[in-house]
C-alpha atoms as a PDB file:
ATOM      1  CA  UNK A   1       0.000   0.000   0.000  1.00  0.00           C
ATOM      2  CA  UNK A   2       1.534   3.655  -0.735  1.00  0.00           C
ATOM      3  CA  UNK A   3       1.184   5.567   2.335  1.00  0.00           C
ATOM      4  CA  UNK A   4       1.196   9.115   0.712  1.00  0.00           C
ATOM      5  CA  UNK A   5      -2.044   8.071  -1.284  1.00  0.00           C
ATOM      6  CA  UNK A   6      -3.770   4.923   0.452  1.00  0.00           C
ATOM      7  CA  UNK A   7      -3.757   3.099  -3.194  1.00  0.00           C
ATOM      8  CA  UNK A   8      -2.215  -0.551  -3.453  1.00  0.00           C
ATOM      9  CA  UNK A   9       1.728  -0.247  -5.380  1.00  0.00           C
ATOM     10  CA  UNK A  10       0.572  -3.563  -7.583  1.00  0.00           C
ATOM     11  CA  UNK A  11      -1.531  -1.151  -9.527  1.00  0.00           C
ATOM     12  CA  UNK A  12       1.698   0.521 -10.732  1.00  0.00           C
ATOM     13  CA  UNK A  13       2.760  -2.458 -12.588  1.00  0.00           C
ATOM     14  CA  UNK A  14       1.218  -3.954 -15.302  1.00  0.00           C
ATOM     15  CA  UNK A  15      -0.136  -8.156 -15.600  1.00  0.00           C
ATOM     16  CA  UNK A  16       0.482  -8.225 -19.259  1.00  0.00           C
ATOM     17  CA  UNK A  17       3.125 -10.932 -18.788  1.00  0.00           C
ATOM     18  CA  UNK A  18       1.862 -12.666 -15.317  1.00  0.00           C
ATOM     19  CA  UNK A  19       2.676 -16.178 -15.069  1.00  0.00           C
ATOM     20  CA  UNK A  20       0.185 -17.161 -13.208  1.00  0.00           C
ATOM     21  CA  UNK A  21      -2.044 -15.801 -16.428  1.00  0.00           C
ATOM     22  CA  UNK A  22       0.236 -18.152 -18.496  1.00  0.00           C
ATOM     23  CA  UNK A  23       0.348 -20.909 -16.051  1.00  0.00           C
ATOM     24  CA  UNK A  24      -3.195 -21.225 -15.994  1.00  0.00           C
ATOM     25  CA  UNK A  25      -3.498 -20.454 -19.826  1.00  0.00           C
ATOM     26  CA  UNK A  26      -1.085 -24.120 -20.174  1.00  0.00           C
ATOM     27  CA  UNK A  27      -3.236 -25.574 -17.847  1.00  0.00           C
ATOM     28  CA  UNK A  28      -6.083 -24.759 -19.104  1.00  0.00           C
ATOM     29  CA  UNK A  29      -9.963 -25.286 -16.718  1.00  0.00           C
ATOM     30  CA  UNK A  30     -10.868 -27.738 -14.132  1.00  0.00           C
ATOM     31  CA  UNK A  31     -10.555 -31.189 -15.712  1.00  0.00           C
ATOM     32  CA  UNK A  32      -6.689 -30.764 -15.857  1.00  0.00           C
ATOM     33  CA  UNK A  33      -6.318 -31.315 -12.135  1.00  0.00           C
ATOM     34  CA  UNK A  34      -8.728 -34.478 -12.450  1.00  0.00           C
ATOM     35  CA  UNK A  35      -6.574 -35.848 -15.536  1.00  0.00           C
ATOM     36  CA  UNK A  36      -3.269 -34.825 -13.806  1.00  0.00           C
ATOM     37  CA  UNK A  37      -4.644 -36.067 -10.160  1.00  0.00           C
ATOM     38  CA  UNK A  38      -5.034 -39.947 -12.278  1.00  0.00           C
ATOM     39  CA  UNK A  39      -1.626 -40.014 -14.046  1.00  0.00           C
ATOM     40  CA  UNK A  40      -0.088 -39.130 -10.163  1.00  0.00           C
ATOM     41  CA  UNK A  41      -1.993 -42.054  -8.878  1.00  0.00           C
ATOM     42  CA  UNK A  42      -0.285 -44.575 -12.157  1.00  0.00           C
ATOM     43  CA  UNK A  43      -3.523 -44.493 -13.815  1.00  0.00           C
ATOM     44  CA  UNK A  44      -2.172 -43.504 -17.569  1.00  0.00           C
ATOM     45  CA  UNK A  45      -4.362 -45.499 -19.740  1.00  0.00           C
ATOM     46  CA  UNK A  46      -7.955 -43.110 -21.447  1.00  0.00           C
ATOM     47  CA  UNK A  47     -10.092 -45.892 -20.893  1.00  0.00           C
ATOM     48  CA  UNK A  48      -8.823 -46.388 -17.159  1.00  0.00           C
ATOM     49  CA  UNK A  49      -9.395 -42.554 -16.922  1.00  0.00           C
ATOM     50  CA  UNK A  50     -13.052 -42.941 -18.231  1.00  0.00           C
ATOM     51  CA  UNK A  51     -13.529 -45.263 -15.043  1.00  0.00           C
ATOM     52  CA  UNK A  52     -12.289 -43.353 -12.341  1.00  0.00           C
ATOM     53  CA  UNK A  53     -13.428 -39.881 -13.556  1.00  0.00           C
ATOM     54  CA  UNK A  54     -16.860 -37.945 -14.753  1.00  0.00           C
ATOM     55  CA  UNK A  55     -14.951 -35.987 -17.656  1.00  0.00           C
ATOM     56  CA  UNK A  56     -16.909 -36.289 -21.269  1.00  0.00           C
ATOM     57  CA  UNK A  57     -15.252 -38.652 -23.138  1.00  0.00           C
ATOM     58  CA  UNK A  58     -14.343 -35.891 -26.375  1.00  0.00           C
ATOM     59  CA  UNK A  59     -13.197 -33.420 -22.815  1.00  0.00           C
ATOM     60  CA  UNK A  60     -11.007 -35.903 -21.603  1.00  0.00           C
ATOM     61  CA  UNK A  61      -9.137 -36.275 -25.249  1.00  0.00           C
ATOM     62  CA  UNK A  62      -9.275 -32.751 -25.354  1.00  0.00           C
ATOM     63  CA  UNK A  63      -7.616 -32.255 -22.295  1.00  0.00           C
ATOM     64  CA  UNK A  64      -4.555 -34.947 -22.880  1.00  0.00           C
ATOM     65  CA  UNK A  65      -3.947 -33.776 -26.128  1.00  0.00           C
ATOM     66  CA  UNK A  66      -3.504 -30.020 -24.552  1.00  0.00           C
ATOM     67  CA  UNK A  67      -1.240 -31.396 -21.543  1.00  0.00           C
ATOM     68  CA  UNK A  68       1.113 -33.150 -24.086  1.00  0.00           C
ATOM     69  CA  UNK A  69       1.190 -30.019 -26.331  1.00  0.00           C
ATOM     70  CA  UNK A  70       1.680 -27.983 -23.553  1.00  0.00           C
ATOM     71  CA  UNK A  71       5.063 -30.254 -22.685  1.00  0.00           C
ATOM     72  CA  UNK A  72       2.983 -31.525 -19.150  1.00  0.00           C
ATOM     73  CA  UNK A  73       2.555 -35.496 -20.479  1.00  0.00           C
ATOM     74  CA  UNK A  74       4.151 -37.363 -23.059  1.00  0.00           C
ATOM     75  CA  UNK A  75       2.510 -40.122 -24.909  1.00  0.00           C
ATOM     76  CA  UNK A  76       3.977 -43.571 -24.925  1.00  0.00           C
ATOM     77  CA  UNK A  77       2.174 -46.202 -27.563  1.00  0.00           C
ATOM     78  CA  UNK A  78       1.365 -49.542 -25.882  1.00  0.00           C
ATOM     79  CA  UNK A  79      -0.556 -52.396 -27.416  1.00  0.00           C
ATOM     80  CA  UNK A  80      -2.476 -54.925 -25.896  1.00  0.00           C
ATOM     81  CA  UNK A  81      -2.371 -58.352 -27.933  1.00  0.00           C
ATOM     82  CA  UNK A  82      -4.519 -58.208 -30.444  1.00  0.00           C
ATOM     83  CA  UNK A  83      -5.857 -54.719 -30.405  1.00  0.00           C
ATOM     84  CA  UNK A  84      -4.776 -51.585 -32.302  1.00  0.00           C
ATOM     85  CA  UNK A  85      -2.038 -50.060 -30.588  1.00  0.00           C
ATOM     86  CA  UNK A  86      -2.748 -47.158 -27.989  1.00  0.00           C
ATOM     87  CA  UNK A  87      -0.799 -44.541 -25.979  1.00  0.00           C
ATOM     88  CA  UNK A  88      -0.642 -43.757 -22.328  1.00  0.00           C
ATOM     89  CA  UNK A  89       0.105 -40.826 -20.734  1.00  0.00           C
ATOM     90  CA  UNK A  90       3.554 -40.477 -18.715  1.00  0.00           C
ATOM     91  CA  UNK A  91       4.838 -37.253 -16.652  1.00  0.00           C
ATOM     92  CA  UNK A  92       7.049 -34.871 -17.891  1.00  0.00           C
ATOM     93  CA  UNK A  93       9.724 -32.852 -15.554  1.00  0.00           C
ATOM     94  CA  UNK A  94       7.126 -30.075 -16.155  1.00  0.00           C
ATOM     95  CA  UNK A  95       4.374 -31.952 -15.245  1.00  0.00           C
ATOM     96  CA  UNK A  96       5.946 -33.276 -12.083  1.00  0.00           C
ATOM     97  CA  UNK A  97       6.965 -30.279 -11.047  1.00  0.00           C
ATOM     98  CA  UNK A  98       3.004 -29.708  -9.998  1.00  0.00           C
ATOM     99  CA  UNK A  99       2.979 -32.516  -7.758  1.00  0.00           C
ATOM    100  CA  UNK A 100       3.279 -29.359  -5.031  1.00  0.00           C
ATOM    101  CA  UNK A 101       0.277 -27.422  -6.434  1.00  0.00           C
ATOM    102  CA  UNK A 102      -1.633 -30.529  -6.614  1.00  0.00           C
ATOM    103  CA  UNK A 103      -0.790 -31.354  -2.928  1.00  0.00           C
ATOM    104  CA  UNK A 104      -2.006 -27.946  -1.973  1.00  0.00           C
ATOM    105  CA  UNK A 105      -5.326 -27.850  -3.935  1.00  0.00           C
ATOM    106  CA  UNK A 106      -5.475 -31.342  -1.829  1.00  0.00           C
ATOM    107  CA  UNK A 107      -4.317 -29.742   1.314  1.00  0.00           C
ATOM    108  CA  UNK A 108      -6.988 -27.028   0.946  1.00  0.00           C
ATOM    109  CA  UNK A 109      -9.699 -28.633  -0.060  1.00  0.00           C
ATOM    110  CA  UNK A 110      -9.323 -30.647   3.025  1.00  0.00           C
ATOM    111  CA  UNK A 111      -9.666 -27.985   5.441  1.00  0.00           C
ATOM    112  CA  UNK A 112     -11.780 -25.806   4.228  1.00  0.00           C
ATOM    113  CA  UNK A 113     -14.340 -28.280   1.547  1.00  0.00           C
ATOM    114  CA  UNK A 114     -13.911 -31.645   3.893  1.00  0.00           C
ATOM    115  CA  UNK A 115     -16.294 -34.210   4.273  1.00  0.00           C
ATOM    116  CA  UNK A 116     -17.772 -36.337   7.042  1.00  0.00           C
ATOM    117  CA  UNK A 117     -16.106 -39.220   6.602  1.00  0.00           C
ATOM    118  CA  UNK A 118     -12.427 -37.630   6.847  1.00  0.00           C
ATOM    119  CA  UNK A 119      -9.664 -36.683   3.629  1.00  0.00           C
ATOM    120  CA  UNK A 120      -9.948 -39.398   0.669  1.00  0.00           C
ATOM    121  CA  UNK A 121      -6.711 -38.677  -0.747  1.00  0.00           C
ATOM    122  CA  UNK A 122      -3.697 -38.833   2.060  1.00  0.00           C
ATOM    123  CA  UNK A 123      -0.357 -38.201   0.231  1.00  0.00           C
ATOM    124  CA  UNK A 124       3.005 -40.363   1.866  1.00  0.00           C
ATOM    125  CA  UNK A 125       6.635 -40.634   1.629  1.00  0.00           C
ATOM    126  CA  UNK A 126       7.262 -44.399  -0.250  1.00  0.00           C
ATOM    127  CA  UNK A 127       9.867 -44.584   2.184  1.00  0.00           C
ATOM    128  CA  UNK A 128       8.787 -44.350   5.205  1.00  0.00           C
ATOM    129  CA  UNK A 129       4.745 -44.090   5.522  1.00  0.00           C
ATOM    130  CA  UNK A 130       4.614 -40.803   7.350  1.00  0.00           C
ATOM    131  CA  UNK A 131       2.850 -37.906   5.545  1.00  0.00           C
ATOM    132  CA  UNK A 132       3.586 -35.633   3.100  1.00  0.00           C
ATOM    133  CA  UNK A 133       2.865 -31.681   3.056  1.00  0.00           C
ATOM    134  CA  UNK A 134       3.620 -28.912   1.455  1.00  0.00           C
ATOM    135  CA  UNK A 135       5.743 -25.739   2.986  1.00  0.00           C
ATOM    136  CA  UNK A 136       6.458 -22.265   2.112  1.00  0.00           C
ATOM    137  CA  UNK A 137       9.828 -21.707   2.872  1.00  0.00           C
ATOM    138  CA  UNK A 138      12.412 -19.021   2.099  1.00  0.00           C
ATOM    139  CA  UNK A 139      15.663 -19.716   0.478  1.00  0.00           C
ATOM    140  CA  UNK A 140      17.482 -19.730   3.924  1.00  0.00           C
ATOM    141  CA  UNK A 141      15.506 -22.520   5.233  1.00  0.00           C
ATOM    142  CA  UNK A 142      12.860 -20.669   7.155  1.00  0.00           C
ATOM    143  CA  UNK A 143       9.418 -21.795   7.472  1.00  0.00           C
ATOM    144  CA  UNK A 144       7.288 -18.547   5.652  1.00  0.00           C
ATOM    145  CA  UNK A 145       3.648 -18.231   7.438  1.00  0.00           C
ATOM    146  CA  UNK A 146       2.131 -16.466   4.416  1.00  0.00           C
ATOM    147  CA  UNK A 147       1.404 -13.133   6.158  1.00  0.00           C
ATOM    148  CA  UNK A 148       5.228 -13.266   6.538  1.00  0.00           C
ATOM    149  CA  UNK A 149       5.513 -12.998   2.745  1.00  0.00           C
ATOM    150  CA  UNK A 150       5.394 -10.537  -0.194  1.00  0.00           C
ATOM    151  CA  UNK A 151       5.575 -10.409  -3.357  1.00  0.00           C
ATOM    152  CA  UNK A 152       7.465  -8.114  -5.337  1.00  0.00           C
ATOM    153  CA  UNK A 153       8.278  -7.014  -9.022  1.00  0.00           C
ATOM    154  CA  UNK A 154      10.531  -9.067 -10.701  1.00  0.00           C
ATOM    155  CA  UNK A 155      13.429  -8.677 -13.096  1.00  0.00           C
ATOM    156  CA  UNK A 156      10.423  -9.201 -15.977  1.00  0.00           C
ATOM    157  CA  UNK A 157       7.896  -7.472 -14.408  1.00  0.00           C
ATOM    158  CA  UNK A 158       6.533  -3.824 -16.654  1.00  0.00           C
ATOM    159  CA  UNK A 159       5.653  -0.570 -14.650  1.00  0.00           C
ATOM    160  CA  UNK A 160       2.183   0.766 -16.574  1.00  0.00           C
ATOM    161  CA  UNK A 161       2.935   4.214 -17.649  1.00  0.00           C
ATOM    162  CA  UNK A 162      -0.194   6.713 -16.712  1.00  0.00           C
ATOM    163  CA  UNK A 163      -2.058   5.901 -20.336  1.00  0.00           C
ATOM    164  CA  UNK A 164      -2.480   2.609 -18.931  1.00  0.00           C
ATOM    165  CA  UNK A 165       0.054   0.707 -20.910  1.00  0.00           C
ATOM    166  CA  UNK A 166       2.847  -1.290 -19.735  1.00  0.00           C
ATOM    167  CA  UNK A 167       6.976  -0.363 -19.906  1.00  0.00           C
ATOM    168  CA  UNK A 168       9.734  -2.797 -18.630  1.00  0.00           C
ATOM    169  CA  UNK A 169      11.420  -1.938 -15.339  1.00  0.00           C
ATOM    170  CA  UNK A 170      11.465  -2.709 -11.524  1.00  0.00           C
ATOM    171  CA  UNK A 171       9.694  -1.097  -8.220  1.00  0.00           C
ATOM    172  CA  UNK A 172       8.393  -1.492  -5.116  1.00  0.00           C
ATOM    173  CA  UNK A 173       7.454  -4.438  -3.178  1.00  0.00           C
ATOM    174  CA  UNK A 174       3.952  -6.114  -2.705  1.00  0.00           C
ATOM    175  CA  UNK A 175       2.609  -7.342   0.597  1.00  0.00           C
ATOM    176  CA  UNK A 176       0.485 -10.153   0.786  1.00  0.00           C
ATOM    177  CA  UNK A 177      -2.641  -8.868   2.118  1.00  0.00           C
END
């Protein structure tokens, strides 16, 4: 917030290049968490994807051909004797590298959307049994309560000039509020 004016500094810098805007543009809408939520759990196979989730079949395509052209799956052919052969779907580095946002939509959903009879999906380390969470934590190693944190313009990030339009350069920090 600027104190000389009461007005919030994020509205001095433009969103033209947000990544969140392009992280949810490769993601695309809701089904990709279902999809992605199956191929974390081994299921890789469309038709085993049919069973476990309510996506429209012609969605469902959709949405795996859009994950592997976004670089999040690859497709690996497979053939089951005597039948055509097929693909299923396989992580990418990319793709893994959600398994933290998917543990969080998880990890929120169960305390603020859970149901009576307690969490149905409980993530754990293959090692040893015992849960696994996510953390925010800053590059020295502390744990980063999210009031605790800002965020701030990057290297990337454009200051709008006063038409409204954006210009390359860096400012001012941004609380999270």
């Amino acid at each position: 917030m600027n104190a000389s004016n009461g007005r919030p500094t994020a509205l001095d810098w433009s969103t033209d290049n947000c990544t969140i805007a392009r992280t949810l543009g490769a993601l695309g809408e809701k089904w990709t968490f279902h999809v992605l939520r199956e191929v974390f759990q081994g299921v890789r196979r469309f038709d085993d994807m049919r069973v476990r989730t309510p996506i429209p079949r012609q969605v469902l395509s959709d949405r795996l051909t859009h994950l592997v052209e976004q670089g999040l799956l690859r497709r690996v052919p497979y053939r089951v004797a005597g039948q055509r052969e097929r693909h299923e779907y396989r992580l990418t580095e990319s793709g893994l590298a959600l398994y933290p946002v998917l543990l969080s939509l998880i990890g929120w959903g169960d305390e603020y959307l859970a149901v009576p009879e307690g969490r149905p999906l409980v993530a754990e380390h293959r090692d040893c049994g015992e849960e696994v969470h996510v953390e925010i934590r800053c590059a020295a190693g502390h744990q980063v309560p999210p009031r605790e944190s800002r965020i701030r313009p990057g290297p990337g990030a454009r200051r709008r000039d006063p038409d409204g339009q954006a210009e390359r350069g860096r400012g001012s920090v941004l609380p999270v509020e």
